[in-house]
N, C-alpha and C. Protein backbone atom coordinates (compact mmCIF):
# COMPACT_ATOMS: atom_id res chain seq x y z
N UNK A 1 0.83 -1.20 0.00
CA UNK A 1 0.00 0.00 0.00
C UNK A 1 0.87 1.26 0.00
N UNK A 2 1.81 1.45 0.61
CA UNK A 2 2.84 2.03 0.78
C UNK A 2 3.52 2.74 0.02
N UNK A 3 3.52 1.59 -1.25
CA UNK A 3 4.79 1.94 -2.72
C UNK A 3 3.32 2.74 -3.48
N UNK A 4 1.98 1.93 -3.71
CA UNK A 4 1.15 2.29 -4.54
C UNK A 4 0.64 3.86 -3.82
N UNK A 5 0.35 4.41 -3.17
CA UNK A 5 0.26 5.87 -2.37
C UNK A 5 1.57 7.12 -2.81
N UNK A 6 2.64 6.19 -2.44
CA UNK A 6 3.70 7.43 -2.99
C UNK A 6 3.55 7.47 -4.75
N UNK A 7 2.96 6.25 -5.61
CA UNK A 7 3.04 6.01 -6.64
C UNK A 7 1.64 7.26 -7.18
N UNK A 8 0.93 6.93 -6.51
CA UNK A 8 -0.43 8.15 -6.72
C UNK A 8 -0.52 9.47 -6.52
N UNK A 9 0.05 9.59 -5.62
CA UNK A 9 0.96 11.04 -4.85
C UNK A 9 1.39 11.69 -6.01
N UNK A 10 2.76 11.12 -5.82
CA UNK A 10 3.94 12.21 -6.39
C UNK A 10 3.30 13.04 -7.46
N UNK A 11 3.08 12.85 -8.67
CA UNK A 11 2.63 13.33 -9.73
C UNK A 11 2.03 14.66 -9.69
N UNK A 12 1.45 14.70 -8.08
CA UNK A 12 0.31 15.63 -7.53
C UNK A 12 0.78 16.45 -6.62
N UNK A 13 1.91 16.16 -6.72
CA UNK A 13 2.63 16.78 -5.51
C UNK A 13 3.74 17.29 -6.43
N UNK A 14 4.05 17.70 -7.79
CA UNK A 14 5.47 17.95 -8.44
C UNK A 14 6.12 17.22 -8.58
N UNK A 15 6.47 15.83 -8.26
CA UNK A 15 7.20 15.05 -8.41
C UNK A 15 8.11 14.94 -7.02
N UNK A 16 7.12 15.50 -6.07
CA UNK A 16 8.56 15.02 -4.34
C UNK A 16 8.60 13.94 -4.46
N UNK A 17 9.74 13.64 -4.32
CA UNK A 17 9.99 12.56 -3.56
C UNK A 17 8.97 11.57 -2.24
N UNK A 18 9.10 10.39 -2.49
CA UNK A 18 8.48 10.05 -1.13
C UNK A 18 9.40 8.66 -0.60
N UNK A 19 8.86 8.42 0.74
CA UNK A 19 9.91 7.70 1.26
C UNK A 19 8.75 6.79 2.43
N UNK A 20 8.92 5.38 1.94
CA UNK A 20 8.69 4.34 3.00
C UNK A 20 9.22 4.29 4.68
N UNK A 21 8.50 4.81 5.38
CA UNK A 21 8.33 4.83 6.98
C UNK A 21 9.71 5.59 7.57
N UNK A 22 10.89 5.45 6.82
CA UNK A 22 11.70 7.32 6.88
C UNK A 22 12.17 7.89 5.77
N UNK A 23 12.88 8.74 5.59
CA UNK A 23 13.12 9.80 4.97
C UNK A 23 15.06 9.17 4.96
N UNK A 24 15.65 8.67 3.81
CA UNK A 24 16.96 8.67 3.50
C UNK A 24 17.80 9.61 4.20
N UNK A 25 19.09 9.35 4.65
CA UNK A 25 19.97 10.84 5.04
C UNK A 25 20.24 11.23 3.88
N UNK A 26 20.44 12.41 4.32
CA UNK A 26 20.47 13.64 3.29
C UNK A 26 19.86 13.92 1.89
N UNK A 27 18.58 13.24 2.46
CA UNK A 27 17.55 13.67 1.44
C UNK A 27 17.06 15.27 1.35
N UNK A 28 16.81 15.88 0.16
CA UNK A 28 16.48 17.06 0.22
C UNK A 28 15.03 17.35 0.52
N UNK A 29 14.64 17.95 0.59
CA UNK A 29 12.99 18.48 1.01
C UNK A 29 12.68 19.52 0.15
N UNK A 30 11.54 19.30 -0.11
CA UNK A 30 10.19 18.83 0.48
C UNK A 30 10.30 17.50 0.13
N UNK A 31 9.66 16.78 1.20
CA UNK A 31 9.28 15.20 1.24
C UNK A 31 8.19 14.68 1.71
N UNK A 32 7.74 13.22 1.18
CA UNK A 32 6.59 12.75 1.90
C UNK A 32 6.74 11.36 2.34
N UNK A 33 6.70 11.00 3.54
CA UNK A 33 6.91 9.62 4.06
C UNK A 33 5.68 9.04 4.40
N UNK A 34 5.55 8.10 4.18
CA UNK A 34 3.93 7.21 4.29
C UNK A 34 4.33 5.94 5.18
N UNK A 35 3.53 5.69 6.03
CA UNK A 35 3.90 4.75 7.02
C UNK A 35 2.16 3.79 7.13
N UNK A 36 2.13 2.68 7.30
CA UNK A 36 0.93 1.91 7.40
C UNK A 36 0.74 0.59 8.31
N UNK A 37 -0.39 0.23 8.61
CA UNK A 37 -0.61 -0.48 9.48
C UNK A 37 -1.75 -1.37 9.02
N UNK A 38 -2.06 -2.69 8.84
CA UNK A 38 -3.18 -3.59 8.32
C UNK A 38 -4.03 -4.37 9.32
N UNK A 39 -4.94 -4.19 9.27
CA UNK A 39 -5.87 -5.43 9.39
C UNK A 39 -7.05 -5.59 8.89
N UNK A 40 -7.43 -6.82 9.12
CA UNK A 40 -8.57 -7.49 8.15
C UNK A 40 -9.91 -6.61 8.54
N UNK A 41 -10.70 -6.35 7.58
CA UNK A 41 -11.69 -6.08 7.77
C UNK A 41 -13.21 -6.21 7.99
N UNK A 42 -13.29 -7.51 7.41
CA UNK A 42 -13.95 -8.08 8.00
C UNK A 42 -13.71 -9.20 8.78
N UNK A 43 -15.06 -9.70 9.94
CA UNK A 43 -14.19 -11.03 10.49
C UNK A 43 -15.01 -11.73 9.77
N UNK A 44 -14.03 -13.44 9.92
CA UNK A 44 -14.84 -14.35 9.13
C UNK A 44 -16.26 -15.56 8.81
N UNK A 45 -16.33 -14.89 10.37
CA UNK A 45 -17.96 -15.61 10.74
C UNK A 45 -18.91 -14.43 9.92
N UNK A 46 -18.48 -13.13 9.93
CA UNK A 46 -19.45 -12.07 9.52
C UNK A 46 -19.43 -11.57 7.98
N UNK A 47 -18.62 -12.25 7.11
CA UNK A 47 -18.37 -11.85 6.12
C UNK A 47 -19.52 -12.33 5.15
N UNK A 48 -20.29 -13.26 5.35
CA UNK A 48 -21.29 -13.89 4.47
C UNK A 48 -21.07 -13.92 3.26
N UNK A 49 -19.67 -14.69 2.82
CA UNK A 49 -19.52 -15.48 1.62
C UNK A 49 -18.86 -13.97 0.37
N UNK A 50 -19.00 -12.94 1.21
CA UNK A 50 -18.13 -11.66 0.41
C UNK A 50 -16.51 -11.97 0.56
N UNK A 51 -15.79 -11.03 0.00
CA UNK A 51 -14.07 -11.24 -0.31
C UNK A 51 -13.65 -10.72 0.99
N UNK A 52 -12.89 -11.41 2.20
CA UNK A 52 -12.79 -10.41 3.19
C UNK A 52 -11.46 -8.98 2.79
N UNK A 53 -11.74 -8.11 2.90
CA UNK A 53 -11.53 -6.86 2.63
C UNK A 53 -10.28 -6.55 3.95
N UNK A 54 -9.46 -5.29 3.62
CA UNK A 54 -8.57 -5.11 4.92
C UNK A 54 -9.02 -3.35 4.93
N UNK A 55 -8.17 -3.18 6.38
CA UNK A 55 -8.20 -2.12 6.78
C UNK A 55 -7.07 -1.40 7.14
N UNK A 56 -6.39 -0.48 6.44
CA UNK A 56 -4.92 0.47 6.66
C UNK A 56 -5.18 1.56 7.05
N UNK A 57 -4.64 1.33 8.17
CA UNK A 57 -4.14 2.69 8.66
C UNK A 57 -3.04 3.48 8.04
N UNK A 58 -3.11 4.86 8.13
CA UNK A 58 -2.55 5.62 7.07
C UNK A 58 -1.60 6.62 7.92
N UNK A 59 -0.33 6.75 7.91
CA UNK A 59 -0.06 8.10 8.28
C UNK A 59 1.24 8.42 6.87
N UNK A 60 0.66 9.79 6.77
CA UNK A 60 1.46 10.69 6.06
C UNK A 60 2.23 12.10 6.74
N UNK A 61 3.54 11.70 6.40
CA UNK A 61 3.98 12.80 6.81
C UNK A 61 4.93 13.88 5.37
N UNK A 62 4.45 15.09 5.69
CA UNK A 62 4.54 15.99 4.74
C UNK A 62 5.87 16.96 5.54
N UNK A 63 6.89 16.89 4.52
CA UNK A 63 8.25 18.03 5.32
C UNK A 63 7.95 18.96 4.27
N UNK A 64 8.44 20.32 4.77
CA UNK A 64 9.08 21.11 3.73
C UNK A 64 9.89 22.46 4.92
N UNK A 65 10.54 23.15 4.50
CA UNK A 65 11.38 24.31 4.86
C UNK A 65 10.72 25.86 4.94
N UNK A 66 9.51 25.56 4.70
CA UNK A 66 8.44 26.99 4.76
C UNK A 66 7.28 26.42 4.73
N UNK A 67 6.63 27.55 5.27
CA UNK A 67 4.93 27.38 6.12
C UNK A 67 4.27 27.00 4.53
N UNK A 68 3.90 28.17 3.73
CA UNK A 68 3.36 28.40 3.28
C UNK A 68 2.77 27.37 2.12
N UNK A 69 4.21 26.66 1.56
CA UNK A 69 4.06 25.11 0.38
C UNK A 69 3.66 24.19 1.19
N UNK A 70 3.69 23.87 2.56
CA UNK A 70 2.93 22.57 3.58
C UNK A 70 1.86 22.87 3.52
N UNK A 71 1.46 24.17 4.01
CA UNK A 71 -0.22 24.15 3.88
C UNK A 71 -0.74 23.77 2.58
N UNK A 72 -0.38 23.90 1.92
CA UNK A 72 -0.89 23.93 0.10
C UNK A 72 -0.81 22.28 -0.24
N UNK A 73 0.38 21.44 0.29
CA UNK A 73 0.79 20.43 0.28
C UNK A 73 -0.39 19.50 1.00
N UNK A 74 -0.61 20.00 2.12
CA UNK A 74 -1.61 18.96 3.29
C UNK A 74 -2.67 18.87 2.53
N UNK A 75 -3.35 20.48 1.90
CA UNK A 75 -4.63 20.37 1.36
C UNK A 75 -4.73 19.73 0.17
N UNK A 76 -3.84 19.68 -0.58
CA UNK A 76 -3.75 19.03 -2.34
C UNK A 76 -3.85 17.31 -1.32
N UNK A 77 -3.53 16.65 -0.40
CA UNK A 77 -3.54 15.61 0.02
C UNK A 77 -4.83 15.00 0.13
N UNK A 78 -5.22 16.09 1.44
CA UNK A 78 -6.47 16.16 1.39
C UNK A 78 -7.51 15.67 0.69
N UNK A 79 -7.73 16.69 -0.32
CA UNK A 79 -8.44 16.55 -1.30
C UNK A 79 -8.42 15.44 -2.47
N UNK A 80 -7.50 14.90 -2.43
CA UNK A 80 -6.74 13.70 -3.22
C UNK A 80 -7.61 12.19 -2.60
N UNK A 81 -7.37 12.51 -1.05
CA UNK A 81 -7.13 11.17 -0.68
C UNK A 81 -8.81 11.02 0.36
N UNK A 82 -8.91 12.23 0.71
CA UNK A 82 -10.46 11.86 1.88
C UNK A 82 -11.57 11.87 0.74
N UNK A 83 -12.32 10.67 1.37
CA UNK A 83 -13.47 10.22 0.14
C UNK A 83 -13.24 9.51 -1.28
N UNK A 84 -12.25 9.40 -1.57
CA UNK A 84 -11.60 8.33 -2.38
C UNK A 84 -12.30 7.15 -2.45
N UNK A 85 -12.96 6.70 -3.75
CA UNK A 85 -12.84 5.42 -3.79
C UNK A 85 -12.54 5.05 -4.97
N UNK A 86 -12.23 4.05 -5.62
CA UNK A 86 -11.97 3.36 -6.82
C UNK A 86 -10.47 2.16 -6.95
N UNK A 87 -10.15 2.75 -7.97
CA UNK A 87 -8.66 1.38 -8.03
C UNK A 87 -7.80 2.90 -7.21
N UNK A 88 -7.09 2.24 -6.77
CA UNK A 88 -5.51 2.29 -6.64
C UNK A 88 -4.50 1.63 -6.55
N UNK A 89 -3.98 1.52 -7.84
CA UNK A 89 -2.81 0.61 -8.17
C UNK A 89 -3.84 -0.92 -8.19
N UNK A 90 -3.31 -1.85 -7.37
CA UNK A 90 -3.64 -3.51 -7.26
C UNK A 90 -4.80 -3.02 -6.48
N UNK A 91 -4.91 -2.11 -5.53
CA UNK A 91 -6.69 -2.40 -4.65
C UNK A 91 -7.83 -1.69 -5.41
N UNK A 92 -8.38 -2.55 -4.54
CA UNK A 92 -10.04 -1.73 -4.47
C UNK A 92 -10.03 -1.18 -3.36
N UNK A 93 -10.31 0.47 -3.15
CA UNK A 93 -11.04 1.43 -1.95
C UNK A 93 -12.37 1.61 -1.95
N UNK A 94 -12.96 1.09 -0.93
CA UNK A 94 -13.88 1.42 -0.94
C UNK A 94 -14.39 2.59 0.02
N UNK A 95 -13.23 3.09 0.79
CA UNK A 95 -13.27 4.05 1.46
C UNK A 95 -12.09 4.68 1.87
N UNK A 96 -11.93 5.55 1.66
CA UNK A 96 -10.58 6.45 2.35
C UNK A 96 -11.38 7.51 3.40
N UNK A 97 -10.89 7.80 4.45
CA UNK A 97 -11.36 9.07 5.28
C UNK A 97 -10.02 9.32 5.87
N UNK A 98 -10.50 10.81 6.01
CA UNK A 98 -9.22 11.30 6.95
C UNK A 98 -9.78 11.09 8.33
N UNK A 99 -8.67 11.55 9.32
CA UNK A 99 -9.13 10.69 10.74
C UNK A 99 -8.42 11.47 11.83
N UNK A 100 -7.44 12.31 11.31
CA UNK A 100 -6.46 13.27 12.18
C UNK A 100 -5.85 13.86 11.14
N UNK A 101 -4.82 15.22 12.12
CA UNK A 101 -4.13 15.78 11.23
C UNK A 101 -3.70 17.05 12.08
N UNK A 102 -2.01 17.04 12.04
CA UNK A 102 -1.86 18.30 12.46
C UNK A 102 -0.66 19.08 12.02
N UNK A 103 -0.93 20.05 12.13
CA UNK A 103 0.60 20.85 11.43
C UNK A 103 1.36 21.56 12.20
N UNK A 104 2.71 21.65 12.24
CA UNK A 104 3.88 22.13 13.66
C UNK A 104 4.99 21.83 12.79
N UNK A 105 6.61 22.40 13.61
CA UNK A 105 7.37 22.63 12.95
C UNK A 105 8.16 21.18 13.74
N UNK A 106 8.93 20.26 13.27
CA UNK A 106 9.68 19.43 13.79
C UNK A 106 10.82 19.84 14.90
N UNK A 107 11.39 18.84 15.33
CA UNK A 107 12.65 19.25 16.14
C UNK A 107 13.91 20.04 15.30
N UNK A 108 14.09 19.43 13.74
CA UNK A 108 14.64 19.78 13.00
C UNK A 108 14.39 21.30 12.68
N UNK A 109 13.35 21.91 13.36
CA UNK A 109 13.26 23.07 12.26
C UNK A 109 12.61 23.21 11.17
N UNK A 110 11.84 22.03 10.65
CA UNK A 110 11.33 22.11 9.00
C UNK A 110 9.52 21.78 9.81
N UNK A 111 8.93 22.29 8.95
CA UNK A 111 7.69 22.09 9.36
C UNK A 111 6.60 20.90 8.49
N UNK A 112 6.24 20.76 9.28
CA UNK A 112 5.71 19.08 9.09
C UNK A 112 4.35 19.04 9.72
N UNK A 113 3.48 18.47 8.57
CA UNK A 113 2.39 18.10 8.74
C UNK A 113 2.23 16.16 8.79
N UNK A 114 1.17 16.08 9.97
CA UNK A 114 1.22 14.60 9.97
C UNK A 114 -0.49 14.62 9.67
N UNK A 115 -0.68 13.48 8.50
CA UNK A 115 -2.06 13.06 8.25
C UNK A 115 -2.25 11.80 8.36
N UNK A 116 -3.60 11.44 8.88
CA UNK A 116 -4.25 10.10 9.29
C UNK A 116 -4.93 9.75 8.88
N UNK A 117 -5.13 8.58 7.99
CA UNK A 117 -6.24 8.16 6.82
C UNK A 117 -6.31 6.43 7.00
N UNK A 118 -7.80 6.14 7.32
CA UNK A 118 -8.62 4.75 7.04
C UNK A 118 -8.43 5.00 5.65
N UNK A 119 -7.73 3.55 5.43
CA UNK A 119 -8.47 3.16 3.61
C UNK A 119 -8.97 1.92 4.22
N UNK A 120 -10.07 1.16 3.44
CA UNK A 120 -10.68 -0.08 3.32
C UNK A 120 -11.04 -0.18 1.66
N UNK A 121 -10.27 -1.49 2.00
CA UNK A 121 -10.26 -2.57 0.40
C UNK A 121 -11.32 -3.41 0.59
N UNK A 122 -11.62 -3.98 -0.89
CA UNK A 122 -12.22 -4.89 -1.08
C UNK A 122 -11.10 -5.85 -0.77
């Protein structure tokens, strides 16, 4: 889910870079790291003969070196990714929602937005 998200992303984002659960040393910024978490979505007494489906947890984290391209950055995400459904990449969504989200400057100094997104597959 991971590779297919930065794969949907980037394009929409200028072409940043993105990076699986960290960020390379001395990678330049702006960046986006996507980190995820699975489980099944349905259980299997309750599924009544449907495909059981999973459930990812989503966090995105958005760097950049000024306020002003993160905000612009979080919302192009946003809008991309809450309420989503269709293919992406190999899945079926049948739901994306956002779920959290906040924006602050890191320890580093660069300011960073972290976003929280349910997807559910078929």
């Amino acid at each position: 889910m991971e590779l297919t998200l930065i794969e949907f992303l980037k394009p929409h984002l200028g072409g940043m870079q993105g990076y699986i659960a960290k960020k390379s040393e001395g990678a330049n910024y702006p960046a986006f790291i996507i980190d995820s978490n699975i489980s099944r979505g349905e259980s299997i007494y309750s599924n009544k003969g449907k495909p059981l489906g999973y459930d990812y947890d989503i966090q995105i984290n958005l760097i950049d070196t000024r306020y002003v391209p993160i905000r612009a950055l979080r919302d192009k995400v946003i809008e991309l990714l809450d309420g989503f459904t269709g293919e992406l990449g190999e899945f079926q969504v049948i739901d994306c929602q956002l779920t959290d989200g906040t924006l602050g400057m890191n320890i580093n100094k660069n300011y960073e937005c972290v976003l929280f997104f349910k997807i559910k597959t078929k």
